[in-house]
Protein backbone atom coordinates (compact mmCIF):
# COMPACT_ATOMS: atom_id res chain seq x y z
CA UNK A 1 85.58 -94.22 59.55
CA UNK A 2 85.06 -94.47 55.82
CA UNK A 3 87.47 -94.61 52.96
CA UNK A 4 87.37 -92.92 49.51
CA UNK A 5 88.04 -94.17 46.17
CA UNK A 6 86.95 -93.56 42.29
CA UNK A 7 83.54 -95.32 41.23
CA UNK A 8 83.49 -98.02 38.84
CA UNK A 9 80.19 -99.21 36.91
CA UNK A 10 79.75 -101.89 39.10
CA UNK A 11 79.12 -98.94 41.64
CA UNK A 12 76.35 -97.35 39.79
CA UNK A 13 73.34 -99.55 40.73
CA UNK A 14 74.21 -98.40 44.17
CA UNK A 15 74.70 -94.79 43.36
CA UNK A 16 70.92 -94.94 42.07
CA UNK A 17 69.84 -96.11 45.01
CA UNK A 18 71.55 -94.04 47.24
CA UNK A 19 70.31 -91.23 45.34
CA UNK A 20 66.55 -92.43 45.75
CA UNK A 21 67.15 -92.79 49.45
CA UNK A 22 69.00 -89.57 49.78
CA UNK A 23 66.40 -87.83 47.66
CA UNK A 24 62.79 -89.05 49.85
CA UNK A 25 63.92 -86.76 52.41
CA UNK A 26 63.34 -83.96 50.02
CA UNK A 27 59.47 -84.79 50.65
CA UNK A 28 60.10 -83.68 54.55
CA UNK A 29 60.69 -80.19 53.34
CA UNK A 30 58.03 -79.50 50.78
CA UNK A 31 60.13 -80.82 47.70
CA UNK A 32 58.25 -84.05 46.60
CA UNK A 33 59.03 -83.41 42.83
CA UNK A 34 62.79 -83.54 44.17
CA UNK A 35 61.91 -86.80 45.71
CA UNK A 36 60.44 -88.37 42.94
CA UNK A 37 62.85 -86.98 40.43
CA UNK A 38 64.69 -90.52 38.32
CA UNK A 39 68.09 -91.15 39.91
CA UNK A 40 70.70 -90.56 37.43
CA UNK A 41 71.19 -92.65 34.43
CA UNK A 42 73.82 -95.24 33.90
CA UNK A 43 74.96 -93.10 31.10
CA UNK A 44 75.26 -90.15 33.11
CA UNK A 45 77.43 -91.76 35.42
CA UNK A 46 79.34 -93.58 33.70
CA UNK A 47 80.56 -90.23 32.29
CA UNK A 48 81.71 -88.61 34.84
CA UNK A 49 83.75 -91.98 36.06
CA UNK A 50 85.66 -91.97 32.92
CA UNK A 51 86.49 -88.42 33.47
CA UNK A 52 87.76 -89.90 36.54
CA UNK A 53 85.39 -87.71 38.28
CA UNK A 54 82.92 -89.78 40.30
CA UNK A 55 84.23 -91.13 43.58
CA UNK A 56 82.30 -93.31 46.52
CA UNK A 57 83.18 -93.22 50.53
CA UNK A 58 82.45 -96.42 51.88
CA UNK A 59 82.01 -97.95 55.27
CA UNK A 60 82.96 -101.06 56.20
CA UNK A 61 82.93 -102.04 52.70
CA UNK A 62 79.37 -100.72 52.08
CA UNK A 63 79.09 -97.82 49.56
CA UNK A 64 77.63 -95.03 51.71
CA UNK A 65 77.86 -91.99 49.51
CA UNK A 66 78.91 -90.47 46.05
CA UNK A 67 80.05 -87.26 44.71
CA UNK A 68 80.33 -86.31 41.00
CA UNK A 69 82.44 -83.70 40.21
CA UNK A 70 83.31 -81.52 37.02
CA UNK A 71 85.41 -78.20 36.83
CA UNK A 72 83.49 -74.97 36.23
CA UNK A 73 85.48 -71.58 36.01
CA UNK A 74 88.76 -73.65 36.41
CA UNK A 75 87.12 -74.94 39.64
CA UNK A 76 86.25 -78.19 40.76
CA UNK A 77 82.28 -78.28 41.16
CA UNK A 78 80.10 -80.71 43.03
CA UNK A 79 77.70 -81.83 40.35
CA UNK A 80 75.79 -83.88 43.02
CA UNK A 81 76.75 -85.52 46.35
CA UNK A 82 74.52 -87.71 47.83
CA UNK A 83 74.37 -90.11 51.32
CA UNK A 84 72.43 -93.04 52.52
CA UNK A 85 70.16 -91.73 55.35
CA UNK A 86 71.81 -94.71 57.09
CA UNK A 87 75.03 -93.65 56.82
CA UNK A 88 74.14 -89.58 57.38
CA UNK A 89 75.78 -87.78 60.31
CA UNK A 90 79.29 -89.37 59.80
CA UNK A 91 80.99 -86.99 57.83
CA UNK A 92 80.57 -88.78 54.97
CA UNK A 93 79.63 -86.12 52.55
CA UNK A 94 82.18 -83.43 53.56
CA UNK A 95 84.80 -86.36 53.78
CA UNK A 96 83.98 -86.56 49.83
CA UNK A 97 83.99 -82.64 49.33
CA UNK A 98 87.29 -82.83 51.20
CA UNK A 99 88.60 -85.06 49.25
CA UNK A 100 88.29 -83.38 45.81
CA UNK A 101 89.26 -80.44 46.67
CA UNK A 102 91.97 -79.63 45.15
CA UNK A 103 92.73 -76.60 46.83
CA UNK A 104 91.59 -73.41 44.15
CA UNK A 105 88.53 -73.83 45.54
CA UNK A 106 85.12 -75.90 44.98
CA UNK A 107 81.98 -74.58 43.89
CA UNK A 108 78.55 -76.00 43.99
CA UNK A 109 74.77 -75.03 43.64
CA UNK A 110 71.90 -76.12 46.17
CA UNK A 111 68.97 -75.64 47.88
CA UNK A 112 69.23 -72.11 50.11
CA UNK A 113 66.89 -73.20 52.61
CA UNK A 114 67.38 -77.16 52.63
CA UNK A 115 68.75 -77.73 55.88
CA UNK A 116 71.64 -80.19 54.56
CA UNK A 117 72.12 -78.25 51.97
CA UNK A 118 73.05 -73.96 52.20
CA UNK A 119 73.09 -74.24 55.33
CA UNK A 120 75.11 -77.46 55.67
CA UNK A 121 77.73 -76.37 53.26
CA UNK A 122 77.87 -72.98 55.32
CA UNK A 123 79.26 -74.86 58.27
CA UNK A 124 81.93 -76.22 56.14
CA UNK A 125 83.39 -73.18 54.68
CA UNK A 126 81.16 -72.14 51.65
CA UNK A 127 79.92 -68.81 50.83
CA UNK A 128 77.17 -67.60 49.12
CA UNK A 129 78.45 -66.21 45.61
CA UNK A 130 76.79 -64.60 42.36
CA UNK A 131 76.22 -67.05 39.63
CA UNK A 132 78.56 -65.38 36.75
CA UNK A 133 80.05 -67.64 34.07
CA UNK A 134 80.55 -71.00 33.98
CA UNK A 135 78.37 -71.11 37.04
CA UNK A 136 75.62 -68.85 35.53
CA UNK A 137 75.58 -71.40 32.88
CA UNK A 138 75.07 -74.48 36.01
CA UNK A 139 72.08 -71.81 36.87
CA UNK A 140 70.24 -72.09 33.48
CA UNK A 141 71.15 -75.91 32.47
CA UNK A 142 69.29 -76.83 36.15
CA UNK A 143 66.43 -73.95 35.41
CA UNK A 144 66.12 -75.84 32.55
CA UNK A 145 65.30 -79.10 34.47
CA UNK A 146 63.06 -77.39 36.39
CA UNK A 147 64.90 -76.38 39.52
CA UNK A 148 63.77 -72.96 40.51
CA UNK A 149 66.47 -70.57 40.71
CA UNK A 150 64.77 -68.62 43.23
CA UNK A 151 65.05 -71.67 45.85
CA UNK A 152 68.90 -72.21 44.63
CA UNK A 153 72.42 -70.51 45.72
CA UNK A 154 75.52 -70.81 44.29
CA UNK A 155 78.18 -71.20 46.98
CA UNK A 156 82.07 -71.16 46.93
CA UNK A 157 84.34 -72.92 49.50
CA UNK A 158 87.52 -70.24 49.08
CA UNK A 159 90.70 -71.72 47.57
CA UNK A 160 93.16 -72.86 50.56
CA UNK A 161 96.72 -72.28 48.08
C-alpha cells in the first residue's frame, strides 16, 4: 500500500534519483539518450511544488514515485511520472495519475511503443488523441528537446464528470 502527498524540496534529491533509476530502463528498449538524459533540476521542481503540483507516493515511508503535473487545455497533464524499478508493479504510478485527476480528464504525452508507457497508459483508460492546442504546443516544446515526435503520442484519459 502506498500513500500520496505534495512534494517538498527536501523530496527533490530523491525525485532525481528516482528519475535516473526510472530512466536506465530506457537503455532496454533502444533509448540510451533517454537514459542518460540529466534528471530534472532543482529549479524545475521546485516549480511545479509551489504550484502545488508535484506530489510523491510513498511506501513504508520510502519515496517510491513522483508525478508533476500542470493543466494544458483546462486539463490536468502529467508532465512526468516516474517509479523506482524497486517499487514498479505496485500500482504506484497509476495510484499518482489517480490521484490528480480531477475528473475533466488528464492528458499526457509518451513513448507509443515503450511498453510502460502507450501501452501502459492504454490499460488504464487513455486514448490516443491528436496533438491540437495546448497539447500541440507540449509536442513542439519536447521536439525541441529532442524527443522525436514520430516515437511520441498524445493520449487522453476521458473526463469521468
Amino acid at each position: 500500500m502506498h500513500s500520496i502527498r505534495l512534494a517538498s524540496p527536501a523530496d527533490f534529491p530523491r525525485l532525481q534519483e528516482i528519475e535516473v533509476l526510472a530512466g536506465a530502463a530506457f537503455r532496454e528498449v533502444g533509448l540510451p539518450e533517454i537514459a542518460d538524459d540529466d534528471p530534472p533540476p532543482v529549479e524545475l521542481l521546485a516549480g511545479f511544488a509551489a504550484a502545488g503540483r508535484a506530489w510523491v507516493a510513498e511506501v513504508d515511508g520510502a519515496v517510491a514515485g513522483y508525478l508533476l503535473a500542470e493543466v494544458v487545455d483546462g486539463r490536468v497533464h502529467v508532465a512526468q511520472v516516474s517509479v523506482d524499478p524497486a517499487f514498479r508493479g505496485r500500482g504506484i504510478g497509476a495510484g499518482l495519475v489517480d490521484h490528480v485527476d480531477d475528473g475533466g480528464g488528464v492528458t499526457l504525452t509518451t513513448f507509443r511503443d515503450v511498453p510502460w508507457n502507450a501501452p501502459l497508459y492504454r490499460r488504464l483508460g487513455f486514448v490516443e488523441v491528436e496533438p491540437t492546442g495546448g497539447l500541440a504546443a507540449v509536442v513542439a516544446r519536447e521536439a525541441a528537446l529532442g524527443l522525436d515526435p514520430a516515437k511520441r503520442v498524445c493520449m487522453l484519459r476521458p473526463g469521468r464528470r
